[in-house]
Protein backbone atom coordinates (compact mmCIF):
# COMPACT_ATOMS: atom_id res chain seq x y z
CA UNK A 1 -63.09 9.29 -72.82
CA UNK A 2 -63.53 12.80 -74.37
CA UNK A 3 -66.36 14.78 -74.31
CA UNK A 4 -66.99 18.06 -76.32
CA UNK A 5 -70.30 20.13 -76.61
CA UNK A 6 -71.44 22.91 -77.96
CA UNK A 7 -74.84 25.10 -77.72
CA UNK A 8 -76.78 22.16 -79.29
CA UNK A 9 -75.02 18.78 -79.16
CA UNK A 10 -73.08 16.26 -77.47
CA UNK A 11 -69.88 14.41 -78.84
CA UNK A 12 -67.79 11.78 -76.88
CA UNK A 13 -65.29 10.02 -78.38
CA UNK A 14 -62.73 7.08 -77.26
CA UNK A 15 -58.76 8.28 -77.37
CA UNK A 16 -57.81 5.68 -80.27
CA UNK A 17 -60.54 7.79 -82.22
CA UNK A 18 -58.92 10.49 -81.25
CA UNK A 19 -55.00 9.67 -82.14
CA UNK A 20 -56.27 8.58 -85.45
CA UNK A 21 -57.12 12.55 -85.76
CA UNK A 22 -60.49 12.03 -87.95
CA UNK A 23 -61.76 15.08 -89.76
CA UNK A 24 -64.98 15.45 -87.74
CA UNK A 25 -66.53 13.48 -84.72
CA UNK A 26 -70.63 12.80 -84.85
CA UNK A 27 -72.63 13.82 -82.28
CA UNK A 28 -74.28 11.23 -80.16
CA UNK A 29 -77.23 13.41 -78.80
CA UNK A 30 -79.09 16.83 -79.59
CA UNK A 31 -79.10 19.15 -76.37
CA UNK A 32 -81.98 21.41 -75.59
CA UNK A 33 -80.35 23.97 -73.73
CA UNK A 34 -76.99 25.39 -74.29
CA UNK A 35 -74.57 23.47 -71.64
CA UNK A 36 -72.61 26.12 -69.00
CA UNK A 37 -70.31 23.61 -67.93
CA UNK A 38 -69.63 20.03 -68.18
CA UNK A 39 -67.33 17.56 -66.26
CA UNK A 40 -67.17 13.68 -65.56
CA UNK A 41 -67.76 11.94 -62.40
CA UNK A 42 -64.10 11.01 -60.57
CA UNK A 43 -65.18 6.97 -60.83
CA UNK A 44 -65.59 8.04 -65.13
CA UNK A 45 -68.98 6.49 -65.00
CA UNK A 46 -71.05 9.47 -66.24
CA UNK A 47 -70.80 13.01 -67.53
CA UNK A 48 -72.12 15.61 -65.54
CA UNK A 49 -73.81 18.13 -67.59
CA UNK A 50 -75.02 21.90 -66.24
CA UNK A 51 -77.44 24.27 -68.02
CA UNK A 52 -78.98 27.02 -67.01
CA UNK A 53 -82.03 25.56 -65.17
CA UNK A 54 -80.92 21.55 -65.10
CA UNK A 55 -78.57 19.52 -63.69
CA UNK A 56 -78.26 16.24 -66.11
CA UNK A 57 -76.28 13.15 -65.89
CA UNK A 58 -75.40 11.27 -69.36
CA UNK A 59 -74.18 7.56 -69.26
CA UNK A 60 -71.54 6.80 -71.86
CA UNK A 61 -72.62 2.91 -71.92
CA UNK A 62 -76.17 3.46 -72.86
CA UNK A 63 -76.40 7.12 -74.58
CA UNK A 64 -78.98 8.41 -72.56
CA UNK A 65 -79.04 11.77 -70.98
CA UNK A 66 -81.26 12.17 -67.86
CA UNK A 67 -82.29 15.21 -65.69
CA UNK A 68 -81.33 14.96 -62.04
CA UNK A 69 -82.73 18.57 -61.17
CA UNK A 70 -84.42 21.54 -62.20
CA UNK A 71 -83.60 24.72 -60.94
CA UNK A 72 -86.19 27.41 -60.56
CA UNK A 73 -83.92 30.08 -59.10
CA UNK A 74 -82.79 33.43 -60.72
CA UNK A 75 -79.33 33.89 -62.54
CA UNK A 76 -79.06 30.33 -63.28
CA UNK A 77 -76.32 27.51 -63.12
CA UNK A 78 -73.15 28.42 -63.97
CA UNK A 79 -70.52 26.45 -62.83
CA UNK A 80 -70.49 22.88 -61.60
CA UNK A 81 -68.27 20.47 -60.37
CA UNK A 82 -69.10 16.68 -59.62
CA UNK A 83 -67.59 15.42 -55.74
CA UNK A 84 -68.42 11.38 -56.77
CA UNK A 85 -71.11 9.70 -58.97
CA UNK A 86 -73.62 10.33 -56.86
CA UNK A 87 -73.25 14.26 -55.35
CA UNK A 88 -72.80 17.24 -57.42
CA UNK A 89 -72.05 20.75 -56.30
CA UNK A 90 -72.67 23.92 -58.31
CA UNK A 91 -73.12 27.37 -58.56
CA UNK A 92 -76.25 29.27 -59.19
CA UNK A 93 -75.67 33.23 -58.31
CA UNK A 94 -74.50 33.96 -55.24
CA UNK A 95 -74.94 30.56 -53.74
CA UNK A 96 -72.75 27.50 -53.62
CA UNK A 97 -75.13 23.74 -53.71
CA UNK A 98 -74.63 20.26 -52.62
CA UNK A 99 -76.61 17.90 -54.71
CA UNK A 100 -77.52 14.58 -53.60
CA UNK A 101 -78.61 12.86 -56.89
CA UNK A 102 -77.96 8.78 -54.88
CA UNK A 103 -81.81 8.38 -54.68
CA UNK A 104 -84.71 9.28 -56.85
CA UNK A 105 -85.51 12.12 -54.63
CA UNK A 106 -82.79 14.15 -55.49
CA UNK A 107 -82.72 17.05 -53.02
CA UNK A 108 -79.72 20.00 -52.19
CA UNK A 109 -78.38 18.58 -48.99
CA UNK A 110 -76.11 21.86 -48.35
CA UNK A 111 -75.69 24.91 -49.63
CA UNK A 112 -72.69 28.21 -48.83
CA UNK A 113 -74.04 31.24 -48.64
CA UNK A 114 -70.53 33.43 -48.60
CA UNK A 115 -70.33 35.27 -52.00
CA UNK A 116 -71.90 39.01 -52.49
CA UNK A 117 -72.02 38.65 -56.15
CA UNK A 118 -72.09 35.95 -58.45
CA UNK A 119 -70.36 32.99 -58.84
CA UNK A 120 -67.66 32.32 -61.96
CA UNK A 121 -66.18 29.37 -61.08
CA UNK A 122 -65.78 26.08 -59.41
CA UNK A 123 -63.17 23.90 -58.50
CA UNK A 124 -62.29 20.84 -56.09
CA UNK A 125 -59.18 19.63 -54.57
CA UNK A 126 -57.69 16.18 -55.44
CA UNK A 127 -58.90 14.44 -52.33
CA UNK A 128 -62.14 16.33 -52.41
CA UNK A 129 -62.11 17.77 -49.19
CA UNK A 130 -61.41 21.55 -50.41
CA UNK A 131 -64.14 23.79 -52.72
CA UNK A 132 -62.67 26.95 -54.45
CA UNK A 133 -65.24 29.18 -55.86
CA UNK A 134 -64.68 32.63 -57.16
CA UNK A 135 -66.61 35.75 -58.01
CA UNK A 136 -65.57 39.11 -58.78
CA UNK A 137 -62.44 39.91 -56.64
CA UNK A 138 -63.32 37.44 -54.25
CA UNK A 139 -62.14 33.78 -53.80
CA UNK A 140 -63.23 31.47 -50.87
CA UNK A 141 -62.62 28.29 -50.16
CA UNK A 142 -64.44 25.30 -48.34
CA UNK A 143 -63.47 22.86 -46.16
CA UNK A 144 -66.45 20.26 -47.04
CA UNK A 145 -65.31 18.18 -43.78
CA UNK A 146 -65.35 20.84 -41.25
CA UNK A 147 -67.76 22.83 -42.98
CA UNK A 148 -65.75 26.06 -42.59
CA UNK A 149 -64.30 28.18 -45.43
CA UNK A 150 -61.65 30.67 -45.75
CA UNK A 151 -61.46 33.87 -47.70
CA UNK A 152 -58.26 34.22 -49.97
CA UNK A 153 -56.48 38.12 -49.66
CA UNK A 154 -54.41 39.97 -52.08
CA UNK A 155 -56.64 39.66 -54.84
CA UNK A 156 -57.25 42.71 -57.24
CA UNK A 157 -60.95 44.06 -57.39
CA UNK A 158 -61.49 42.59 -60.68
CA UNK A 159 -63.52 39.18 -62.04
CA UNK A 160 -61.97 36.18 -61.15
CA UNK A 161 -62.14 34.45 -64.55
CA UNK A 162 -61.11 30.81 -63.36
CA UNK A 163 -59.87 28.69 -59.98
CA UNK A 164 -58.28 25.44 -60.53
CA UNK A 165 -56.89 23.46 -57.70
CA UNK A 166 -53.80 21.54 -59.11
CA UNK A 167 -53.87 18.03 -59.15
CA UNK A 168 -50.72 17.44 -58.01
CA UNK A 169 -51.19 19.09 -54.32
CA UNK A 170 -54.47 18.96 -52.30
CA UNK A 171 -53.92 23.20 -51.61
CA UNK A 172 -51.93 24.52 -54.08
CA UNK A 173 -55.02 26.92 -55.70
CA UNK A 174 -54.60 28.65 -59.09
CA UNK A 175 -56.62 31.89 -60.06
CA UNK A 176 -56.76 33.72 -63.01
CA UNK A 177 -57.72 37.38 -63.27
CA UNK A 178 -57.60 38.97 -66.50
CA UNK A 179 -53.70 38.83 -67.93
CA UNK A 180 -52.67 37.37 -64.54
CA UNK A 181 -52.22 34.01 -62.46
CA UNK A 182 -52.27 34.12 -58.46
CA UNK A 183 -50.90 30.69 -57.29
CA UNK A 184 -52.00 30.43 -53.60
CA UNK A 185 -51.33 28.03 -50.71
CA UNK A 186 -54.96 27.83 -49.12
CA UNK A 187 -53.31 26.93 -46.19
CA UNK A 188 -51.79 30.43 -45.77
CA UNK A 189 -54.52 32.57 -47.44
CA UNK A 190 -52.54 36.04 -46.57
CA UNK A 191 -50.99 36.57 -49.87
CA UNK A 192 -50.16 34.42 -52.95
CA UNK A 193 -47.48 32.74 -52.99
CA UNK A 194 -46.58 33.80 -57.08
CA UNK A 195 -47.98 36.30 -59.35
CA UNK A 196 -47.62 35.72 -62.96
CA UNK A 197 -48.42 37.76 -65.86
CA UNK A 198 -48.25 37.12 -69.19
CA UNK A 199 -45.73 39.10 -71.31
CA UNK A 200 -47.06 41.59 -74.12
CA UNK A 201 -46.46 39.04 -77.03
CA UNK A 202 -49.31 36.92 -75.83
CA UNK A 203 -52.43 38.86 -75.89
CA UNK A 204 -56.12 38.78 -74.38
CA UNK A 205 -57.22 37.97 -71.30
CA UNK A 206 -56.80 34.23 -69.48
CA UNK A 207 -60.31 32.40 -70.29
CA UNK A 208 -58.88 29.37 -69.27
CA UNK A 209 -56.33 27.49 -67.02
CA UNK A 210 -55.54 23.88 -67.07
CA UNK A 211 -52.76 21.94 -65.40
CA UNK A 212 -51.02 19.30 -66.88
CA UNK A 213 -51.77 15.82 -65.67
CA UNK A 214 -48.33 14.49 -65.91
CA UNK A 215 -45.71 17.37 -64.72
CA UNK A 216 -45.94 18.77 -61.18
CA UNK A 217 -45.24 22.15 -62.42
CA UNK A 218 -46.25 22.45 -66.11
CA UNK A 219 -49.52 24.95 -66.57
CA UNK A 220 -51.36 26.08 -69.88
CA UNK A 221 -53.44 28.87 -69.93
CA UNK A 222 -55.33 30.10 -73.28
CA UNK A 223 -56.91 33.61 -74.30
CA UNK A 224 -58.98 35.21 -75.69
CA UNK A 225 -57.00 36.36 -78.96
CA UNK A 226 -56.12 32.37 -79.30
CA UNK A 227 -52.49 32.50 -77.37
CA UNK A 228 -51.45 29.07 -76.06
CA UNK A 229 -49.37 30.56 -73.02
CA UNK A 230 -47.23 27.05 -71.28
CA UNK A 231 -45.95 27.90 -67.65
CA UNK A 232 -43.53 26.63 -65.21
CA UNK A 233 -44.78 27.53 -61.49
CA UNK A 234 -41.14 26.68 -60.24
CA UNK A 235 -39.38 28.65 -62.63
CA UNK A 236 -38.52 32.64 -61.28
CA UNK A 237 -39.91 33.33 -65.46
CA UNK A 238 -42.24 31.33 -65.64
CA UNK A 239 -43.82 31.56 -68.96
CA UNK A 240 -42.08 28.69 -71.41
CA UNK A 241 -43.08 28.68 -74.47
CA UNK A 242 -45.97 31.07 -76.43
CA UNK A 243 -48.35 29.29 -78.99
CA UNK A 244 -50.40 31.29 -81.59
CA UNK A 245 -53.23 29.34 -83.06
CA UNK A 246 -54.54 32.25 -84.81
CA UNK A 247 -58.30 31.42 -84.19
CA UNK A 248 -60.19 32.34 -81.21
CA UNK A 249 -60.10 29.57 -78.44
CA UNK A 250 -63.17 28.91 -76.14
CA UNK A 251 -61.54 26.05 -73.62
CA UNK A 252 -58.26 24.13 -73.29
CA UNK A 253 -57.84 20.91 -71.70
CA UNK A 254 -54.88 18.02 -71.19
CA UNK A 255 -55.42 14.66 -72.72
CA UNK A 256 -55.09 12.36 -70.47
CA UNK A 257 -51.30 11.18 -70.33
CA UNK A 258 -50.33 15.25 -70.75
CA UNK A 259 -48.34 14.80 -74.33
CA UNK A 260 -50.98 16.95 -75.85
CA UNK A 261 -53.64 19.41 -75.62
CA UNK A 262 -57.50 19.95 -76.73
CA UNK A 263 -58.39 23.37 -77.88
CA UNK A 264 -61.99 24.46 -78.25
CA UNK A 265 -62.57 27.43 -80.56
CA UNK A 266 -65.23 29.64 -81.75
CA UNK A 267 -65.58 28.16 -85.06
CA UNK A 268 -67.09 24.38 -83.91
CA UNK A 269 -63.73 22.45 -84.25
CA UNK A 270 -61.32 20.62 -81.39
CA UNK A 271 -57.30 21.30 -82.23
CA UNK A 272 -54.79 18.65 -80.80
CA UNK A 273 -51.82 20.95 -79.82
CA UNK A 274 -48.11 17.85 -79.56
CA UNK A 275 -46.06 19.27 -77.11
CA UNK A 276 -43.21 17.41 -78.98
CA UNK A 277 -44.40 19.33 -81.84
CA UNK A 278 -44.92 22.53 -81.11
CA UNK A 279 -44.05 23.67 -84.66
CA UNK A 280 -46.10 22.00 -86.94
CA UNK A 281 -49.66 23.19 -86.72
CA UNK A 282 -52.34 20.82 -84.78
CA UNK A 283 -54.72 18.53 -85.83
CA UNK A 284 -58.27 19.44 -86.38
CA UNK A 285 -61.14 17.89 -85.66
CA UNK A 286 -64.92 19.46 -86.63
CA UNK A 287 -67.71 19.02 -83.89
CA UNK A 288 -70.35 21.06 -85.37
CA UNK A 289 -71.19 20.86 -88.60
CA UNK A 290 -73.03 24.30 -88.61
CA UNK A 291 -69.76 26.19 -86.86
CA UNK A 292 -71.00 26.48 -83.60
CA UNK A 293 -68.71 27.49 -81.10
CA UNK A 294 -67.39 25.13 -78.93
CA UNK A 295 -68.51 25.43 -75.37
CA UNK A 296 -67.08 23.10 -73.06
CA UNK A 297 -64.75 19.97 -73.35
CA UNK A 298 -64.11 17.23 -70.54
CA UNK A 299 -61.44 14.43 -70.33
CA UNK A 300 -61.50 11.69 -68.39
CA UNK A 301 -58.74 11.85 -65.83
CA UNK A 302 -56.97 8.49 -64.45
CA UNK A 303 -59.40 7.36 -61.63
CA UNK A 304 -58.14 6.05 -58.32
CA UNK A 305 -59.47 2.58 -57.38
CA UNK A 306 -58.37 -0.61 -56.55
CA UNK A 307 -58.05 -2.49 -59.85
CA UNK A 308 -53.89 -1.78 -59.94
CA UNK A 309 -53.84 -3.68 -57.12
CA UNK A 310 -56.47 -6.12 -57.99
CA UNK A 311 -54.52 -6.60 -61.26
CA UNK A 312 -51.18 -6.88 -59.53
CA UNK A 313 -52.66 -9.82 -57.69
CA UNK A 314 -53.85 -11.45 -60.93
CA UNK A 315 -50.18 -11.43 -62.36
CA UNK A 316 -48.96 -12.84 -59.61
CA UNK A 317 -51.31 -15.77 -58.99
CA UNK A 318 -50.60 -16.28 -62.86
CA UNK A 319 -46.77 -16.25 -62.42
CA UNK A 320 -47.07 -18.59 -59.83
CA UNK A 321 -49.59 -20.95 -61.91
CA UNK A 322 -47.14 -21.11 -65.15
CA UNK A 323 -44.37 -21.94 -62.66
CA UNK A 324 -45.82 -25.04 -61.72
CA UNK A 325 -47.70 -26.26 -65.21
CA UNK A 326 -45.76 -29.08 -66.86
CA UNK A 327 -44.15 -27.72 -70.56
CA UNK A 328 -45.94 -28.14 -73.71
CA UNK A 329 -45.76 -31.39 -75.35
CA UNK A 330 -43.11 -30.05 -78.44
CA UNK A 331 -40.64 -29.60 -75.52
CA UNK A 332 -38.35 -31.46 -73.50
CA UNK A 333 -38.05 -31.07 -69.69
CA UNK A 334 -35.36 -30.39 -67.85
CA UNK A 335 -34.29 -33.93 -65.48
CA UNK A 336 -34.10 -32.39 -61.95
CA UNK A 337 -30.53 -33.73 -61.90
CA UNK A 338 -29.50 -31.33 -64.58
CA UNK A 339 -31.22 -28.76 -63.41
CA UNK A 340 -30.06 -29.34 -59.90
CA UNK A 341 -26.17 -28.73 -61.26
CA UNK A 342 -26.85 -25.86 -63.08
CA UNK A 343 -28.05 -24.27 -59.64
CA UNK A 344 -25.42 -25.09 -58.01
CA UNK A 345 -23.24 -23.74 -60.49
CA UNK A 346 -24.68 -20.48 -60.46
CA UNK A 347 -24.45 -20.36 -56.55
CA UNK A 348 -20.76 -21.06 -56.70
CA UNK A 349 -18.36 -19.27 -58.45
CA UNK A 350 -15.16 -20.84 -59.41
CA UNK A 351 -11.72 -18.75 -59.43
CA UNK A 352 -11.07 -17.10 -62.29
CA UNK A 353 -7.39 -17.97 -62.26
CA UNK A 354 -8.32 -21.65 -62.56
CA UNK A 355 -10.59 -24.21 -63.86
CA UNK A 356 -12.48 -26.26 -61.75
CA UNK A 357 -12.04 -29.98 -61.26
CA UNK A 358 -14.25 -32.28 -62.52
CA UNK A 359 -16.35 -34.35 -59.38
CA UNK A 360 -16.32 -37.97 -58.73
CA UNK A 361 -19.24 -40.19 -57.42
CA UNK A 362 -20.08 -39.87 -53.71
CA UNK A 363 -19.27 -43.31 -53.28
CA UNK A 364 -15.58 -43.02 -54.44
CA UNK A 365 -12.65 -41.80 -51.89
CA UNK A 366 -12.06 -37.77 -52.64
CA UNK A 367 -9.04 -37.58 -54.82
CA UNK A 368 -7.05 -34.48 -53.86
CA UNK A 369 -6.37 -31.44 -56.86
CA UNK A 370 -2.78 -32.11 -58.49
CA UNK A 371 -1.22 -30.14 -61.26
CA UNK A 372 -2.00 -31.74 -64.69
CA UNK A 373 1.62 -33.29 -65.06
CA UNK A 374 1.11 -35.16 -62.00
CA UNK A 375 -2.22 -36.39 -62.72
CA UNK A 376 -0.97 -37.67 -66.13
CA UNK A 377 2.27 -39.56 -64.45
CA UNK A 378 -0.53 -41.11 -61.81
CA UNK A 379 -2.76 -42.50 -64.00
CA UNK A 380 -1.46 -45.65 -66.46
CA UNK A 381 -2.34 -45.11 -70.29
CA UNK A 382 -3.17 -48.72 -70.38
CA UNK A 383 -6.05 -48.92 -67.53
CA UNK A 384 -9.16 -48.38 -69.09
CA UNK A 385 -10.58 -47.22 -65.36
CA UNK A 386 -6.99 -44.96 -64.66
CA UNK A 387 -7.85 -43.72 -68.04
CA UNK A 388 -11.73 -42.25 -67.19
CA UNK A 389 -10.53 -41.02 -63.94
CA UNK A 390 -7.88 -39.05 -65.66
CA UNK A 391 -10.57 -37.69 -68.04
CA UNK A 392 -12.61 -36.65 -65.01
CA UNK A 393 -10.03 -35.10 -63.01
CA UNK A 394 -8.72 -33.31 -66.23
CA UNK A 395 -9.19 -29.47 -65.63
CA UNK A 396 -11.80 -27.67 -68.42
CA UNK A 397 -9.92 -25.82 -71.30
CA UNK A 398 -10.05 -22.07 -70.40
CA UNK A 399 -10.62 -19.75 -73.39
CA UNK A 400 -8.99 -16.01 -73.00
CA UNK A 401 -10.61 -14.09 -75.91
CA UNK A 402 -9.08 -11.31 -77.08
CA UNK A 403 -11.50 -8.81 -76.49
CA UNK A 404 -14.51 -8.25 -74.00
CA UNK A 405 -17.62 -9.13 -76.18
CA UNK A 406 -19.57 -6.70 -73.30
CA UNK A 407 -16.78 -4.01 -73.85
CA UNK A 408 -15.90 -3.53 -70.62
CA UNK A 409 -12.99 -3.38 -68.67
CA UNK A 410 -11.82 -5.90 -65.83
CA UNK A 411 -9.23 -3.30 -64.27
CA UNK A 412 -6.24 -5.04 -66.85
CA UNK A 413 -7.57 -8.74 -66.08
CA UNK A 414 -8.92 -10.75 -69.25
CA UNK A 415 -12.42 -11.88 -69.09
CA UNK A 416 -12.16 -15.43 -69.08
CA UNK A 417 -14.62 -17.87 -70.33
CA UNK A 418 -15.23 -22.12 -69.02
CA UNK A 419 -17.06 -24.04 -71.07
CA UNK A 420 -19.41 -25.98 -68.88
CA UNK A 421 -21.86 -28.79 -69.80
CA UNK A 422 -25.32 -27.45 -71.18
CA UNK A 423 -23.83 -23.83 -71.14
CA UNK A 424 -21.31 -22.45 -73.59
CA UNK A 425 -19.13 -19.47 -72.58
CA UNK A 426 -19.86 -18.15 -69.34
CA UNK A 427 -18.29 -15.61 -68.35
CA UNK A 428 -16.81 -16.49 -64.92
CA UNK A 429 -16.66 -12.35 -63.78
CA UNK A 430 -20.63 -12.48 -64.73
CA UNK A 431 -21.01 -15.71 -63.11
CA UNK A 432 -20.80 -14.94 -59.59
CA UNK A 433 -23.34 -11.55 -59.76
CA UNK A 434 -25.63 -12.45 -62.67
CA UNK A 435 -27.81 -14.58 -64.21
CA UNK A 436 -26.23 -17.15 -66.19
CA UNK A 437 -26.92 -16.28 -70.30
CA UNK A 438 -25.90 -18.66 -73.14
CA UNK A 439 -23.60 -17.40 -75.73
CA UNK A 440 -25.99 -16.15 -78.27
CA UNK A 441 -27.75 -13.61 -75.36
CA UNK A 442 -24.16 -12.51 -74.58
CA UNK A 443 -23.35 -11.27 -78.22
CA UNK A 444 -26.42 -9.86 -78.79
CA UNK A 445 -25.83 -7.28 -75.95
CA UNK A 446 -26.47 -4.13 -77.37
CA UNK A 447 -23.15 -1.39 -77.64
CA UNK A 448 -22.90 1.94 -76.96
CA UNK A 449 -23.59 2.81 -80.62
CA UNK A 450 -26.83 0.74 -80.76
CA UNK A 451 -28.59 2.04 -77.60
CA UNK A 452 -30.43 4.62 -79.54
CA UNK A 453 -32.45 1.96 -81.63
CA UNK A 454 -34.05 0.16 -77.77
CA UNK A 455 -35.23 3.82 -76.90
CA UNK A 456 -39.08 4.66 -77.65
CA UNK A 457 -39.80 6.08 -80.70
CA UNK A 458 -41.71 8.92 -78.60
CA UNK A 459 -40.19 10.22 -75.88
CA UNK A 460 -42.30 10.92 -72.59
CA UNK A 461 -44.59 13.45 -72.08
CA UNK A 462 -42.72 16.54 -71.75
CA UNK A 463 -42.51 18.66 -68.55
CA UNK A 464 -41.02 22.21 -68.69
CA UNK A 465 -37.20 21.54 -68.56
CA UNK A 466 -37.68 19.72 -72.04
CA UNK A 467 -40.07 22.85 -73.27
CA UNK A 468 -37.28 24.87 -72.33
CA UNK A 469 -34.94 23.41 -75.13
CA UNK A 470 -37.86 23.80 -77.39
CA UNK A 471 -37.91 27.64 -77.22
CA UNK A 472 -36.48 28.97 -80.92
């Protein structure tokens, strides 16, 4: 789901609302506070939501917005970020907390005391094992299972504006410092690994960094002067393509898939940025009726449980059930005779330079293959019995069409077709590697010419090779 507030409201919304692109999205509650930061559980069952003094938790199922804890402390809350549905960690000054929020005595179980100034940003690693959290010129990062942390170098003396650990790798740590991007490894915390800065088309300063769900290397960063800046980490230039929304962005977020992007402004309204159409000018969408900025927006990202697996089993245990259930009553079954011959044809494959032989009864002596002038001399034209053996040892007429219906080529030899009982033209090259297809499948094979119209009608979400041919 998506969820967008601003200094006074709530609004969540379903992605098929969303694609539809209506003109405005209701609210669902009224806040009392203005939010700092907002961000869903990793299980998607609630939305974590931070003020300055609370910590709430809003259920999407019922609509109802609870306080798990009231802070009393100076500076306030301003960052938070949600390790599973039932611990929260944020920021309030100089001070990192774990919140335990499982019981009804929600208490801070933890807290990092690193930071000489306050506290900007939060972010956790895919696994959850790693905390980022930056302040000005200063970045550290947690190890949550050792309980150490580790101080990142190289940075400028300047505020740290965001840290976003990519979802992609469990250290790979982004930070953005005014017009700049440090990509770090936290494993080696000496130096960043990149610096990128934005080029003097884009201006403003980076007020927010989010990495793309679907590429491993595709990064979107938005200012203050509302630039849409997309990046390739791998690329030695890294910066792909500029967007200029001309309006002044708040936030910027993925959907969920990564073919487009939510942009929060200062005027109360969500844009949907298409990466396949970065031309035409995005959709709008109006949260607040009374133009209130925009101050947060949350997507739900793709949560990792077992219910692909669980599902996998389903299809399986159904495959296996339809195997076995007898056919509806409009249709004929197959006689396990039949469909005893057909798998043996399949599981031998004749010679293509000759037909096969017709087969006698078991009971009968095996007649040896003879040419079909001796076979007609053998059998009398007055025995009625002579005369059905002859029919049965009488080789199949072989077809040798002009042309490959597949249009391929057999290295010179023609493609040659048997016509076998309960199967018309097979084609004896296919026979031996594929599945057996009737006639009708084997004309409808699509050509060269018609493999455009079995593509999707929208392509994949792009990464940053396909922005690349984009650029005007």
């Amino acid at each position: 789901m998506f969820a967008a507030t601003t200094a006074d409201t709530l609004s969540v919304a379903d992605y098929a609302l969303l694609k539809k692109a209506p003109s405005s999205i209701p609210s669902c509650l009224d806040l009392i506070e203005p939010p700092t930061s907002t961000s869903w559980a990793p299980d998607n069952s609630s939305l974590f939501i931070a003020t300055e003094s609370t910590v709430q938790r809003y259920d999407p199922t019922t609509n109802i917005l609870r306080d798990v804890y009231t802070y009393n402390g100076a500076g306030g809350i301003q960052s938070l970020a949600p390790k599973d549905k039932n611990t929260a960690i944020f920021a309030a000054e100089n001070d990192v907390h774990v919140l335990d929020c499982s019981g009804s005595d929600t208490k801070i179980t933890q807290t990092f005391a690193s930071h000489t100034s306050p506290i900007t940003s939060l972010s956790l690693s895919n696994d959850v094992t790693l905390l980022a959290s930056s302040s000005f010129g200063q970045v550290h990062v947690h190890n949550l299972t050792l309980g150490s942390h580790t101080v990142l170098r190289g940075l400028p003396p300047t505020k740290m504006d965001s840290v976003v650990f990519h979802p992609h790798s469990r250290t790979r740590l982004l930070v953005a410092s005014e017009r700049q991007i440090f990509i770090y490894d936290t494993t080696r915390p000496s130096n960043p690994l990149k610096i990128i800065t934005l080029t003097e088309a884009t201006t403003g300063d980076i007020i927010s960094v989010a990495c793309s769900p679907f590429s491993k290397t595709l990064v979107a960063t938005a200012t203050s002067e509302g630039f849409v800046a997309l990046l390739d980490l791998e690329k030695e230039k890294s910066l792909v393509r500029t967007v200029n929304m001309k309006v002044t962005l708040s936030t910027i977020d993925f959907t969920t898939e990564g073919g487009a992007m939510y942009l929060g402004t200062n005027t109360g309204k969500v844009l949907i940025l298409d990466l396949r159409l970065l031309d035409k000018p995005p959709k709008s969408i109006v949260i607040s009726q009374h133009g209130n900025p925009v101050k947060t927006i949350s997507v739900q990202k793709k949560a990792k449980s077992s219910t692909d697996g669980n599902s996998k089993a389903f299809i399986t245990n159904a495959t296996t059930k339809s195997s076995v259930e007898p056919l509806p009553s409009g249709r004929r079954a197959t006689s396990s005779a039949s469909t005893q011959s057909l798998k043996a044809a399949s599981r031998v494959a004749p010679s293509p330079a000759r037909a096969r032989a017709g087969k006698l009864p078991s009971t009968t002596t095996p007649i040896q293959r003879r040419g079909p002038s001796a076979l007609k001399e053998a059998a009398p034209a007055s025995s009625p019995t002579a005369g059905k053996t002859a029919a049965a040892l009488r080789p199949k007429k072989v077809l040798s069409p002009s042309r490959d219906p597949l249009g391929n080529s057999l290295s010179g030899q023609s493609l040659r077709y048997v016509v076998h009982s309960g199967i018309d033209l097979i084609p004896l090259k296919a026979r031996s590697t594929n599945s057996l297809k009737s006639s009708e499948e084997i004309n409808q094979l699509p050509h060269q010419s018609k493999l455009r119209n079995l593509l999707p009608k929208k392509p994949y979400p792009l990464g940053p090779r396909q922005l690349l041919k984009l650029q005007p």
